[in-house]
N, C-alpha and C. Protein backbone atom coordinates (compact mmCIF):
# COMPACT_ATOMS: atom_id res chain seq x y z
N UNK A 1 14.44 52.61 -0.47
CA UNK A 1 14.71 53.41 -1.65
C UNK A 1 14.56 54.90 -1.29
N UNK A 2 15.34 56.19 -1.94
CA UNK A 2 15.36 57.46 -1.07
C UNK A 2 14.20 57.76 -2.42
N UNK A 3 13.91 59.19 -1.49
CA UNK A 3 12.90 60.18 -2.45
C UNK A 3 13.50 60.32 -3.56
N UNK A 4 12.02 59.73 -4.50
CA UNK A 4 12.63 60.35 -5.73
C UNK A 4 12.33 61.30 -6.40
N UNK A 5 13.34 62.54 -6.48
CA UNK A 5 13.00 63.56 -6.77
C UNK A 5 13.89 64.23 -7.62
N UNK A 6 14.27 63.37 -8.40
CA UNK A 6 15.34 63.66 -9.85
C UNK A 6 13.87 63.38 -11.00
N UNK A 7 13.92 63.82 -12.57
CA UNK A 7 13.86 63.76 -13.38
C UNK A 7 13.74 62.18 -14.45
N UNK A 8 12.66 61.90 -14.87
CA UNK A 8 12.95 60.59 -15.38
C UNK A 8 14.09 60.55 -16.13
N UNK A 9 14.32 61.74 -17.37
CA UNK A 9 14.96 61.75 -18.18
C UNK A 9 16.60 61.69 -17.72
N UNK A 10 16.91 62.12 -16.66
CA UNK A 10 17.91 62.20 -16.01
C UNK A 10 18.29 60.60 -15.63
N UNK A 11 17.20 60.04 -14.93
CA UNK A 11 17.02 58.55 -14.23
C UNK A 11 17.60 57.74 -15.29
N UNK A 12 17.35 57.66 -16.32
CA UNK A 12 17.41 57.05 -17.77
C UNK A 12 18.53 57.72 -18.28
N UNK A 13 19.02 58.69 -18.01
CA UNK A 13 20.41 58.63 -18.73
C UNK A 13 21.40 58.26 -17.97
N UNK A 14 21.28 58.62 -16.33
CA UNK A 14 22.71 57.67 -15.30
C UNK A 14 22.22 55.84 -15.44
N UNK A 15 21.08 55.76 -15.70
CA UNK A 15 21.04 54.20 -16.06
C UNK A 15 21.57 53.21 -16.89
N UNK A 16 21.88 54.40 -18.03
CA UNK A 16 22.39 53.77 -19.56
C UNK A 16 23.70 53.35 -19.58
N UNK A 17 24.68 53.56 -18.15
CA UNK A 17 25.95 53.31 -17.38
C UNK A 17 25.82 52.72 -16.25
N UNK A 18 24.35 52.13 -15.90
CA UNK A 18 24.39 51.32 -14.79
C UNK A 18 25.00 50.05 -14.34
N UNK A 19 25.62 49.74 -13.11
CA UNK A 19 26.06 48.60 -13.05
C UNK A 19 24.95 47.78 -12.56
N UNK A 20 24.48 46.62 -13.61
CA UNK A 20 23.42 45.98 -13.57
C UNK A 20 23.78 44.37 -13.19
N UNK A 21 23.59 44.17 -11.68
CA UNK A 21 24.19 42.58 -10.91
C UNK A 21 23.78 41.46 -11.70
N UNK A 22 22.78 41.78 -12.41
CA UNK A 22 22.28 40.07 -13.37
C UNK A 22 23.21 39.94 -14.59
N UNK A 23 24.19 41.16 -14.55
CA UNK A 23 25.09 41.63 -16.02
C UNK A 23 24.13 41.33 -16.92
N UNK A 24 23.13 41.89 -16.85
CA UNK A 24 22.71 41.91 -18.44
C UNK A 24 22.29 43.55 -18.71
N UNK A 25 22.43 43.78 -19.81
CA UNK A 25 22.04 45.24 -20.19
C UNK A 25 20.84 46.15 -20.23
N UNK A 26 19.97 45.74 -18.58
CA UNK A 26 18.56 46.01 -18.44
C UNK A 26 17.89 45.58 -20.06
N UNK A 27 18.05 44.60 -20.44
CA UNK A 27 17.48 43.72 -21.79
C UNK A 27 16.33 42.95 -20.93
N UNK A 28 16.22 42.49 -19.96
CA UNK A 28 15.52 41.44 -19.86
C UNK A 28 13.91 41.60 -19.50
N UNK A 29 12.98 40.69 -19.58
CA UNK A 29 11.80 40.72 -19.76
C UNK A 29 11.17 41.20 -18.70
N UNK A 30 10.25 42.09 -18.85
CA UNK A 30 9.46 42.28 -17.78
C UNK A 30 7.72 42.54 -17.96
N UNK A 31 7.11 42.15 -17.14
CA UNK A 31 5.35 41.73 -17.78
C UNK A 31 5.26 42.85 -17.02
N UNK A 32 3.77 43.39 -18.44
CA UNK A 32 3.31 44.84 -18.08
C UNK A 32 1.78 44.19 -17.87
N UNK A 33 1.30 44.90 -16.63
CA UNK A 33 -0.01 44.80 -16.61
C UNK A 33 -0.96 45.64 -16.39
N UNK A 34 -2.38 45.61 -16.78
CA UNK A 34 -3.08 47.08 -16.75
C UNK A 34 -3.70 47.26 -15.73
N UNK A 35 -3.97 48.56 -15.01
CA UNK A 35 -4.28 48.76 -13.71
C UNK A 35 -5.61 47.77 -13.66
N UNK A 36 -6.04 46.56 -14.03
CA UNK A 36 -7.01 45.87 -13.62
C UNK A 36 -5.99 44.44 -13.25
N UNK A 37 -4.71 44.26 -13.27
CA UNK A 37 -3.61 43.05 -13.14
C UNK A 37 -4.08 42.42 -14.48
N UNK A 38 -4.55 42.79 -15.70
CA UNK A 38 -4.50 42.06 -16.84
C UNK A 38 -3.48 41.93 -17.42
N UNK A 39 -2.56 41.12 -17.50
CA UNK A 39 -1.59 41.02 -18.52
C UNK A 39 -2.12 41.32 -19.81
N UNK A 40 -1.54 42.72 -20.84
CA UNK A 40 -1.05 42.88 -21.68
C UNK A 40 0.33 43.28 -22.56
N UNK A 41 1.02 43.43 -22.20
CA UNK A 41 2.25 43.18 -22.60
C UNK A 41 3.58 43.18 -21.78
N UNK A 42 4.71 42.56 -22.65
CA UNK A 42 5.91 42.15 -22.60
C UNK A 42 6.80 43.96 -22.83
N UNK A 43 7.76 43.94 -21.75
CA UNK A 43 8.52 45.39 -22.25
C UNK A 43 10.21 44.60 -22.00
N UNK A 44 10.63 45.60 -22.09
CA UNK A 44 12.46 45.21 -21.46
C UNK A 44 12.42 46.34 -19.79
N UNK A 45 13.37 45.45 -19.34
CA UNK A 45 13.30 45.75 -17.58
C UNK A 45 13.84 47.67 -18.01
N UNK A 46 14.40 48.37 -19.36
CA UNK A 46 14.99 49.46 -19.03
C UNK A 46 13.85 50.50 -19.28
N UNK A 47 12.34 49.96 -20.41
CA UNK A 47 11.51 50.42 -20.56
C UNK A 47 10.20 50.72 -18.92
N UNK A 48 10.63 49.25 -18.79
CA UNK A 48 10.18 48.93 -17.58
C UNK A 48 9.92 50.26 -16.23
N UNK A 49 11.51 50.51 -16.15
CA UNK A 49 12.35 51.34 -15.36
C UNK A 49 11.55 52.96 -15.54
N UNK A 50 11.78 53.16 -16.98
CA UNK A 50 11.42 54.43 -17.44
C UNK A 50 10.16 54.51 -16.93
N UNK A 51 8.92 53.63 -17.08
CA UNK A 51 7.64 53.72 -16.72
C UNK A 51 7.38 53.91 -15.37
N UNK A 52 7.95 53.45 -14.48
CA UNK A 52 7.99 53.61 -13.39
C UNK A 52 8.41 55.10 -12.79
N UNK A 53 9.30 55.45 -13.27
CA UNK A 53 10.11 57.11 -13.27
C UNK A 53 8.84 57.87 -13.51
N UNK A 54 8.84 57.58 -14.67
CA UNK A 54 7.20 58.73 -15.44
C UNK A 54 6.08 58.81 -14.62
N UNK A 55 6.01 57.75 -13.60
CA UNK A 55 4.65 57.60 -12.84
C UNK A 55 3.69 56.95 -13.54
N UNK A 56 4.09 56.04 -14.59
CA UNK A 56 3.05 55.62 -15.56
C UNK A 56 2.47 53.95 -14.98
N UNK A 57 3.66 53.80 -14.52
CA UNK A 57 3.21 52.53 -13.76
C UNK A 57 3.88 51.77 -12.20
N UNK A 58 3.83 51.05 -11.58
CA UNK A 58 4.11 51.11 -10.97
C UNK A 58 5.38 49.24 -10.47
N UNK A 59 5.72 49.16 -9.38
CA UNK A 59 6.48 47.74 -9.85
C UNK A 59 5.56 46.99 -8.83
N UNK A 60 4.95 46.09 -9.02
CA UNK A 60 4.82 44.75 -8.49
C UNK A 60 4.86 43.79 -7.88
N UNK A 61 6.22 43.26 -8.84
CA UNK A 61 7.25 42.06 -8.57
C UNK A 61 8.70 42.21 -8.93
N UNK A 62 9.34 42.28 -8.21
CA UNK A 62 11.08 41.85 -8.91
C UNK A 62 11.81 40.15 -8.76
N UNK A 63 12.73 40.79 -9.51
CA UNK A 63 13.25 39.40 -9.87
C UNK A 63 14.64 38.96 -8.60
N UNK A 64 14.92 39.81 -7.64
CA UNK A 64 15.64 39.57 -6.93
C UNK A 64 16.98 40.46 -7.10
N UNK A 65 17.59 41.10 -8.28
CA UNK A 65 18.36 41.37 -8.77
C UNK A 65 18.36 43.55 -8.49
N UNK A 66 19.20 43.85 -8.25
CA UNK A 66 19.52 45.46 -8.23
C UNK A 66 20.30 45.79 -9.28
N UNK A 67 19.67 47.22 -9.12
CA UNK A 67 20.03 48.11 -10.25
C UNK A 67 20.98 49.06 -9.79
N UNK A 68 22.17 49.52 -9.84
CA UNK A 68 22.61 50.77 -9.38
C UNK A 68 22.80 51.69 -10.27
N UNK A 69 22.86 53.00 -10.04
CA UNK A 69 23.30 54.07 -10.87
C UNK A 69 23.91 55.34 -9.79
N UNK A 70 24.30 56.20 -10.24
CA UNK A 70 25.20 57.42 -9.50
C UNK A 70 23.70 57.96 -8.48
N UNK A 71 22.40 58.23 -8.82
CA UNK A 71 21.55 58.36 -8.40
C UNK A 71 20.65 57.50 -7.63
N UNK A 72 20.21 56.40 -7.71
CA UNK A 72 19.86 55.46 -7.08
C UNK A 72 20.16 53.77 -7.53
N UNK A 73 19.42 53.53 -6.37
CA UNK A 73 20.02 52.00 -6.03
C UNK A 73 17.94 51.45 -5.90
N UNK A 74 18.03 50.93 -6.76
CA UNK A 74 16.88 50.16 -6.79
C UNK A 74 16.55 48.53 -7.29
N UNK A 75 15.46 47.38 -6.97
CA UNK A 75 15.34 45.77 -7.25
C UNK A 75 15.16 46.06 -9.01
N UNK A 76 15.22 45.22 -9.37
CA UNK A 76 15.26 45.39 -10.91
C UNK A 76 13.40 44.56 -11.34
N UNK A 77 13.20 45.45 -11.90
CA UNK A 77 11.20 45.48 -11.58
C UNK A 77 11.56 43.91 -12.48
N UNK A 78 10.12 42.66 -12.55
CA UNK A 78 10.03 41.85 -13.27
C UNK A 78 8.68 41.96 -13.84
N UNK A 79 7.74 42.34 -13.02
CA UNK A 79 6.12 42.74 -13.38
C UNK A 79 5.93 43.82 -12.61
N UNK A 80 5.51 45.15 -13.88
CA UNK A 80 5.08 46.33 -13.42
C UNK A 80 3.24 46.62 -13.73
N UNK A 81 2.59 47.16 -12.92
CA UNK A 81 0.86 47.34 -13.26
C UNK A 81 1.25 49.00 -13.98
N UNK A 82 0.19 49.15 -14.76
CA UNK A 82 0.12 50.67 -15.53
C UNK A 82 -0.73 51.01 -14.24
N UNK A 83 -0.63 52.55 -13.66
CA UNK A 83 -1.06 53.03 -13.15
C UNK A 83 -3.03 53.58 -13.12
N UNK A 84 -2.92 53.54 -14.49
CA UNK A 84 -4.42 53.98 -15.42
C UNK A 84 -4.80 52.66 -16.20
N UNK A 85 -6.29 52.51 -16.17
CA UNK A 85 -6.63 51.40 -16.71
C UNK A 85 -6.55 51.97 -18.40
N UNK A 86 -6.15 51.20 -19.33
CA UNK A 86 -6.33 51.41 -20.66
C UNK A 86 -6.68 50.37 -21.53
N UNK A 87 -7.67 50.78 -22.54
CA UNK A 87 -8.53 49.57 -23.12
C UNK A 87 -7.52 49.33 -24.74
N UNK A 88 -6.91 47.99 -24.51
CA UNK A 88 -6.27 47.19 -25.78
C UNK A 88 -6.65 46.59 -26.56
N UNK A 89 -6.90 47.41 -27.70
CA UNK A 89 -7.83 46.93 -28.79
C UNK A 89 -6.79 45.48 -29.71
N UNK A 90 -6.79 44.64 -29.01
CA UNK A 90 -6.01 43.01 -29.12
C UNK A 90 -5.87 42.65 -30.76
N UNK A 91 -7.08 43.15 -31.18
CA UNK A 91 -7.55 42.77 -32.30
C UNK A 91 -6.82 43.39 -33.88
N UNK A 92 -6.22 44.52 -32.99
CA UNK A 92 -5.56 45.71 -34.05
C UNK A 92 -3.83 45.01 -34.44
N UNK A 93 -3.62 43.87 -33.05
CA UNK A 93 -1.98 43.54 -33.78
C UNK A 93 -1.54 43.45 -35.17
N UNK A 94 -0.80 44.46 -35.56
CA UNK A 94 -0.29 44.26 -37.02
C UNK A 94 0.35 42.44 -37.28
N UNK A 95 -0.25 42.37 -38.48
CA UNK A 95 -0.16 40.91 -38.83
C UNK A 95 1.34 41.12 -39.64
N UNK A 96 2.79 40.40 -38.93
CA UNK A 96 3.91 40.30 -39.38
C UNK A 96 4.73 39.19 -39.34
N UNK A 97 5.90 38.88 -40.24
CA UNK A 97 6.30 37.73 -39.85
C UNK A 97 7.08 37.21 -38.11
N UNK A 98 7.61 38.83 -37.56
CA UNK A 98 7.61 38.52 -36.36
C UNK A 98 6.79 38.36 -35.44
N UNK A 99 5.18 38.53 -35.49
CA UNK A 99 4.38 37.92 -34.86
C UNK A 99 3.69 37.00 -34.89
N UNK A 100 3.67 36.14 -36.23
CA UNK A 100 3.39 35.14 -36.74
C UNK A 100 4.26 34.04 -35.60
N UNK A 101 5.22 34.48 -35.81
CA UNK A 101 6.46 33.74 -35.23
C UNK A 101 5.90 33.20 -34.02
N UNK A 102 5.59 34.54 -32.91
CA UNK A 102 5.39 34.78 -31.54
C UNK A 102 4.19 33.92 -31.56
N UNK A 103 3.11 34.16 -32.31
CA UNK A 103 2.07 33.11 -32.20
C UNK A 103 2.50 31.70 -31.90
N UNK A 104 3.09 31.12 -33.18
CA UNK A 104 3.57 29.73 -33.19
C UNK A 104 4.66 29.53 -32.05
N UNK A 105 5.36 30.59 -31.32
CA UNK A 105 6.23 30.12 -30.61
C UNK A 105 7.66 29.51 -31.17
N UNK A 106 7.55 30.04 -32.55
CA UNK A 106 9.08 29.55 -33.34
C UNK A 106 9.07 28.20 -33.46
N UNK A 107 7.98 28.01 -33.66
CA UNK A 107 7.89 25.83 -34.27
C UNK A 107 7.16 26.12 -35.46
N UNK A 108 7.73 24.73 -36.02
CA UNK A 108 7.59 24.73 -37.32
C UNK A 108 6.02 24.15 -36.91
N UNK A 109 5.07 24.46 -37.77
CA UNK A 109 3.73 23.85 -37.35
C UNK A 109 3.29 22.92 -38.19
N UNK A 110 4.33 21.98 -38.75
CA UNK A 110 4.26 20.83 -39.53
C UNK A 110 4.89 19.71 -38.61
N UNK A 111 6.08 19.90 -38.78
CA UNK A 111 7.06 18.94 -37.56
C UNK A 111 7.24 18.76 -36.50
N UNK A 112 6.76 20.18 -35.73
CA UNK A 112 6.62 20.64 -34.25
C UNK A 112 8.13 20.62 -33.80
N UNK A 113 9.05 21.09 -34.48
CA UNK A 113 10.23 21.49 -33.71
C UNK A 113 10.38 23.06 -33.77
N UNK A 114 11.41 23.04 -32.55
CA UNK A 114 11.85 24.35 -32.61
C UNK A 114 12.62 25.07 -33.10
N UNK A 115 12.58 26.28 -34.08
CA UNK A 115 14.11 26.65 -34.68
C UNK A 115 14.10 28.11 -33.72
N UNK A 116 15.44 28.76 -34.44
CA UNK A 116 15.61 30.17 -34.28
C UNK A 116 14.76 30.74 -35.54
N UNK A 117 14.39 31.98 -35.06
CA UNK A 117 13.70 32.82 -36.03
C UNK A 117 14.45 32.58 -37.94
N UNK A 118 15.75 32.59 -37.50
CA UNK A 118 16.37 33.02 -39.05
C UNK A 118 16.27 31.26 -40.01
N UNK A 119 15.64 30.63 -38.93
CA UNK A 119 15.91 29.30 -39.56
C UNK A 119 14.35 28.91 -39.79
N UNK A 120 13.44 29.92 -39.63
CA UNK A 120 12.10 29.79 -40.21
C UNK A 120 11.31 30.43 -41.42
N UNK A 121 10.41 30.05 -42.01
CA UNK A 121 9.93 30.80 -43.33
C UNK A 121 8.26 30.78 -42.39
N UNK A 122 7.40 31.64 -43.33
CA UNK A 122 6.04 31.85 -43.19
C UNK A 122 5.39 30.93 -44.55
N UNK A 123 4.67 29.93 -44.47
CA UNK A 123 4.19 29.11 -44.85
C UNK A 123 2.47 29.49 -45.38
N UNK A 124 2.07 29.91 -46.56
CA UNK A 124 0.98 29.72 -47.10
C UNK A 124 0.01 28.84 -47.05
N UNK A 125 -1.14 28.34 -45.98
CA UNK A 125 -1.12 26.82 -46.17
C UNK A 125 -2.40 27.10 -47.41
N UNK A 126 -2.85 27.61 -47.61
CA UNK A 126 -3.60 27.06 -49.45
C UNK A 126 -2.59 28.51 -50.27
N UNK A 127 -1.41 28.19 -50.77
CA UNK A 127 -0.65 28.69 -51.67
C UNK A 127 -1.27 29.91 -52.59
N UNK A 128 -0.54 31.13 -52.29
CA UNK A 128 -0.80 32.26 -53.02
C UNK A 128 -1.32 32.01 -54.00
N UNK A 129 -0.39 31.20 -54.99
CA UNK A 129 -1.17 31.21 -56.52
C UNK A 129 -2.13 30.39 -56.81
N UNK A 130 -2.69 30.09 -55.58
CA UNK A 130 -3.91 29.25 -55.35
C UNK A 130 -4.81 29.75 -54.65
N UNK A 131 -4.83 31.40 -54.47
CA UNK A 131 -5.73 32.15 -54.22
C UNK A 131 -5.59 32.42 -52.87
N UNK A 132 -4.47 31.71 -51.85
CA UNK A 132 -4.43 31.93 -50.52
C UNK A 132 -3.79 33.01 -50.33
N UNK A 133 -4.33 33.74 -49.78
CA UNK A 133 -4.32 35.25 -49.13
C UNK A 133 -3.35 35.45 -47.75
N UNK A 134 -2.83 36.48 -47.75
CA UNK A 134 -1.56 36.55 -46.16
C UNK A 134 -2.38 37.15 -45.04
N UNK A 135 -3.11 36.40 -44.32
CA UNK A 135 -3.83 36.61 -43.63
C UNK A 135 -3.64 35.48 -41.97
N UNK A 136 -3.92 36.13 -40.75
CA UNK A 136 -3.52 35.40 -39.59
C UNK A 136 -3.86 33.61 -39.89
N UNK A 137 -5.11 33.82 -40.51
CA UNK A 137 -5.42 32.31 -40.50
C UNK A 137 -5.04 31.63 -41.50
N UNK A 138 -4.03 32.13 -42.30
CA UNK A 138 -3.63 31.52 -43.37
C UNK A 138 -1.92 31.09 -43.75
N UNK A 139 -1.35 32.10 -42.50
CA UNK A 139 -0.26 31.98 -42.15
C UNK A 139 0.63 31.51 -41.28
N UNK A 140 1.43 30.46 -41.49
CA UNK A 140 1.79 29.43 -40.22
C UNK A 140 3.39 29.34 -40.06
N UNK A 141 4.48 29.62 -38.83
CA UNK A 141 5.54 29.70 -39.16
C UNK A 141 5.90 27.92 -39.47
N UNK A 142 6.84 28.13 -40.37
CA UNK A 142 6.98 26.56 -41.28
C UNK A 142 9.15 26.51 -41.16
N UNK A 143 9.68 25.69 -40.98
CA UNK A 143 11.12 25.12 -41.19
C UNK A 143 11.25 24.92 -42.61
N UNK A 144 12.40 25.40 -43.16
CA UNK A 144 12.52 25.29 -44.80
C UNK A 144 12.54 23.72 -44.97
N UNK A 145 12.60 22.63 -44.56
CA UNK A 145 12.62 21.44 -44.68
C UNK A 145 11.50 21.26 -45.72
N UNK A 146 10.59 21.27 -44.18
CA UNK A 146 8.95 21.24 -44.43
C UNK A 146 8.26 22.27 -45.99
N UNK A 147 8.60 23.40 -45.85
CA UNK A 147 8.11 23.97 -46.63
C UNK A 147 8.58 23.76 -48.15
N UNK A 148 9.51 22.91 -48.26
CA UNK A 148 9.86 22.46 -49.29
C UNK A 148 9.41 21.49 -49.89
N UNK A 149 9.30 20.77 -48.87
CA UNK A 149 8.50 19.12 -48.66
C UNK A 149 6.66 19.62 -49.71
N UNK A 150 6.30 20.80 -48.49
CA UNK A 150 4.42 20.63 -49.07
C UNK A 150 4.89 21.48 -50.12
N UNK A 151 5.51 22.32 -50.76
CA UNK A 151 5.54 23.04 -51.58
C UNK A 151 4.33 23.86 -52.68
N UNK A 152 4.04 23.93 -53.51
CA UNK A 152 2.52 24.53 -53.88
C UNK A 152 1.40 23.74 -53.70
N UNK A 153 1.33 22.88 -52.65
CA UNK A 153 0.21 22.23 -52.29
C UNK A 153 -0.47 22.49 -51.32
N UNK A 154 -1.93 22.50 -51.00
CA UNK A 154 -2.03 22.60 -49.63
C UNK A 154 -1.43 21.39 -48.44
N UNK A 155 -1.68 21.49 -47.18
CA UNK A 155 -1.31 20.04 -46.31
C UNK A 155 -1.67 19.02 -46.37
N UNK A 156 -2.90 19.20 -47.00
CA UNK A 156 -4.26 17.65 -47.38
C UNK A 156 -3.60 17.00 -48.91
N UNK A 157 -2.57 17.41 -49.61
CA UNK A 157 -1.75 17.58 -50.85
C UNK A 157 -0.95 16.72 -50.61
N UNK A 158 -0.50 17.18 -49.67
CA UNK A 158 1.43 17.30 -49.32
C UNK A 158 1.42 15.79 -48.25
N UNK A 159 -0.42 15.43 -47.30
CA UNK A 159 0.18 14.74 -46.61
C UNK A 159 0.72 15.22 -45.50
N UNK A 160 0.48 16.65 -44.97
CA UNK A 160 1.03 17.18 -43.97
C UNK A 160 0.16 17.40 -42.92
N UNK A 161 0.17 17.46 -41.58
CA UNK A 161 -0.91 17.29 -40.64
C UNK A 161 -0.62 18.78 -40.14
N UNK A 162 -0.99 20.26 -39.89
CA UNK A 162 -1.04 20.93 -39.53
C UNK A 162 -1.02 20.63 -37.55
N UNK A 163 0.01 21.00 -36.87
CA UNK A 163 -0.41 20.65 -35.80
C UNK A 163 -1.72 21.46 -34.92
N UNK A 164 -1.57 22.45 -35.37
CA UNK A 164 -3.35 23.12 -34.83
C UNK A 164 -3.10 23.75 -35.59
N UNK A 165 -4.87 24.71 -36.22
CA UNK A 165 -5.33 25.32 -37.06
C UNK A 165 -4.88 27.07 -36.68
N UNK A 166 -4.52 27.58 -37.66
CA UNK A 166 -3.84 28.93 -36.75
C UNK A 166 -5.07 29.94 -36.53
N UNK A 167 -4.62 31.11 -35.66
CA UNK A 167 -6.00 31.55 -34.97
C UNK A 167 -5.12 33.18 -35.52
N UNK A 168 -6.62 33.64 -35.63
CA UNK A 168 -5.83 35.41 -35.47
C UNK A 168 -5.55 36.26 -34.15
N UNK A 169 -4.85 37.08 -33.94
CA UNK A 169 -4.55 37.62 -32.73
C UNK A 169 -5.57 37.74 -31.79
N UNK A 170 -5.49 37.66 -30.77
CA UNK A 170 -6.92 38.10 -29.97
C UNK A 170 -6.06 37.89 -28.46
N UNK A 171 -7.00 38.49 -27.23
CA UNK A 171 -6.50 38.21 -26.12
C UNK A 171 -5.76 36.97 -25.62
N UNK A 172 -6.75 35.94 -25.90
CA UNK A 172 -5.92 34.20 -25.63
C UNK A 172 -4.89 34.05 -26.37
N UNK A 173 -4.34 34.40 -27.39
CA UNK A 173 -2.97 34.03 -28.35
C UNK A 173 -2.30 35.09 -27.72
N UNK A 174 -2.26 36.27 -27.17
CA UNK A 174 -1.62 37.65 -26.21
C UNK A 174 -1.34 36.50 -25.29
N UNK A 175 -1.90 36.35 -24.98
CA UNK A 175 -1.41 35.53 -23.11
C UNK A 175 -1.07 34.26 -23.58
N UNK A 176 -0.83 33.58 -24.83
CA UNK A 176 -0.04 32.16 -24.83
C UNK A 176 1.45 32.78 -24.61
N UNK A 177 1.49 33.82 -25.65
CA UNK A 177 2.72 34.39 -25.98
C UNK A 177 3.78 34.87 -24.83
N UNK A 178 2.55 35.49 -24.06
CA UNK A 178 3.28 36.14 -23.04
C UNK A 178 3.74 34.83 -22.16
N UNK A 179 2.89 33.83 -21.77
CA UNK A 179 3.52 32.12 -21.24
C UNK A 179 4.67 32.06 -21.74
N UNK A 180 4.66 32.14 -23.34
CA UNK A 180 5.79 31.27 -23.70
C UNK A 180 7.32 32.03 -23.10
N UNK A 181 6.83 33.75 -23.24
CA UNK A 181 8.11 34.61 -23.34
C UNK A 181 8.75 34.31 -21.52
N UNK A 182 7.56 34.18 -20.74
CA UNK A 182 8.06 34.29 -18.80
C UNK A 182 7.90 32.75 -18.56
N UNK A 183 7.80 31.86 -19.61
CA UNK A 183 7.93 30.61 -18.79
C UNK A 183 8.56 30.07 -17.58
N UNK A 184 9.65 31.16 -17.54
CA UNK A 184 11.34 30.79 -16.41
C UNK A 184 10.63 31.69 -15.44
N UNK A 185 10.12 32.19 -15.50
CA UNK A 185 10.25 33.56 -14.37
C UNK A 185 8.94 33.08 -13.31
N UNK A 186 9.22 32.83 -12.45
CA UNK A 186 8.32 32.51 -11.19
C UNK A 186 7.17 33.33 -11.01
N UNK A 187 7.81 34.76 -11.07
CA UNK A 187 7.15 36.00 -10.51
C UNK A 187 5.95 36.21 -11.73
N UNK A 188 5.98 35.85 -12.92
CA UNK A 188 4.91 35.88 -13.42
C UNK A 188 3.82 34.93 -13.53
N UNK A 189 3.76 33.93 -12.72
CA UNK A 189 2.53 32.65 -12.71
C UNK A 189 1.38 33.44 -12.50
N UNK A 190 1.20 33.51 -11.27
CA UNK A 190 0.08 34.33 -10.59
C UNK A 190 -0.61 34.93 -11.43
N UNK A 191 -0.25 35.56 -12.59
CA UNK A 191 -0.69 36.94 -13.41
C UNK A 191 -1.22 36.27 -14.43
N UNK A 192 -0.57 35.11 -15.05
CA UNK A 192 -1.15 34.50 -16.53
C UNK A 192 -1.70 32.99 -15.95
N UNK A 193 -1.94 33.11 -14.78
CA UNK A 193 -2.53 31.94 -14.64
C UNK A 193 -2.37 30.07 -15.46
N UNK A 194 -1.07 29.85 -15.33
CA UNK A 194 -0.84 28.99 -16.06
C UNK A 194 -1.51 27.86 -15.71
N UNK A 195 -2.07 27.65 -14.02
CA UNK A 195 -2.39 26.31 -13.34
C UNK A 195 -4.11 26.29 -13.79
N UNK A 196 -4.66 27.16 -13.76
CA UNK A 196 -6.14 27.41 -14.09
C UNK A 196 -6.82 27.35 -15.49
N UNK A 197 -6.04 27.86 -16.37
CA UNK A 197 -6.64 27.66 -17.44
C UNK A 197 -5.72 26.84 -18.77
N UNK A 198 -5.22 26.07 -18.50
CA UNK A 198 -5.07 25.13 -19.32
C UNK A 198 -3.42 25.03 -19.81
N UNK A 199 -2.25 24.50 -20.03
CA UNK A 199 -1.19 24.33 -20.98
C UNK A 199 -0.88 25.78 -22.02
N UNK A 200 0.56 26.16 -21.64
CA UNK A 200 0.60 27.00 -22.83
C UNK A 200 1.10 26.61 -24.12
N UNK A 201 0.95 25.03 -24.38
CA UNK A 201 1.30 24.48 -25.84
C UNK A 201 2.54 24.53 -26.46
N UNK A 202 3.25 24.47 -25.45
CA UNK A 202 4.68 24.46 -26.23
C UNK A 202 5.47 23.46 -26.76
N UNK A 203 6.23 24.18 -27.87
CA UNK A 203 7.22 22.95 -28.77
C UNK A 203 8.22 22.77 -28.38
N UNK A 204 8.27 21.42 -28.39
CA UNK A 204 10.03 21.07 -27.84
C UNK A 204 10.50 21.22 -28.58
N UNK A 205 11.87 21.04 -28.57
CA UNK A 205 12.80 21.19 -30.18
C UNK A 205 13.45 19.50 -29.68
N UNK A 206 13.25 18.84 -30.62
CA UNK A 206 13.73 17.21 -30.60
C UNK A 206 14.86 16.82 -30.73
């Protein structure tokens, strides 16, 4: 790779015309980790890119794949470390229906199949007008089937078996998530330790 001694902002704008060999639109996933190799988050390979430019972090691992642009020719990062250790307060994730989602992994947590996002609802399991509150542990992504099925009941009502009890954000639900998102990707085992500490619980779709 030559000296780099262009401008991030520059780097990032001949990129935004890059011819990218995996043809995909620097979209694809890449695991961020903190200068201690902790996995905390998921970026896209173009955010990825930028961090690296800035000096903010550094690359890792690639996925095999190059990047070209009028300026350079570089591997297309797959896991980058932050340069500076920084402390992630885990606990602060805003509670939304797209992370609800990410928790459950897009299964219905009644039936245990898999949908697409647009084919899921957020499920009350002791019903608003039954005093249940929108809160991590109270919120479970649900298939309109199902949620029709328990309807203002709780699951003990309805006859419905919750497949596990939902948990609020914290480091261990961070790193299921991040399993579920690099399951394909080789280059991230090592980092989330899939062989050591246990199954990342995933739903088949049937």
């Amino acid at each position: 790779m030559p000296a780099l001694q262009v401008s991030p902002t520059l780097i990032f704008d001949t990129l935004r015309d890059a011819r990218v060999i995996s043809a995909s639109t620097m979209n694809a996933r890449v695991l961020v980790l903190n200068a201690s190799f902790e996995p905390i988050n998921v970026c896209t390979e173009r955010r990825a890119v930028v961090m690296i430019f800035k000096g903010v972090a550094r690359m890792e691992e690639h996925n095999g794949h190059m990047l070209h642009s009028q300026l350079i020719e570089m591997h297309a990062p797959s896991v980058i470390r932050l340069t500076e250790y920084r402390h992630i307060p885990f606990e602060r994730r805003s509670l939304s229906r797209k992370n609800i989602l990410l928790r459950d992994h897009s299964c219905c947590q009644y039936c245990g199949k898999q949908f697409s996002p647009a084919e899921l609802t957020l499920d009350h399991i002791v019903p608003r007008s039954r005093g249940g509150e929108s809160t991590w542990d109270n919120l479970v992504a649900c298939c309109k089937r199902c949620n029709h099925k328990k309807g203002n009941r709780t699951p003990e009502e309805s006859g419905m078996a919750l497949l596990r009890r939902p948990r609020a954000f914290s480091l261990h639900v961070n790193r299921q998530i991040m399993r579920y998102i690099g399951r394909a990707d080789v280059t991230w085992r090592k980092y989330l330790f899939y062989e050591s500490d246990g199954h990342s619980e995933l739903c088949v779709r049937a």
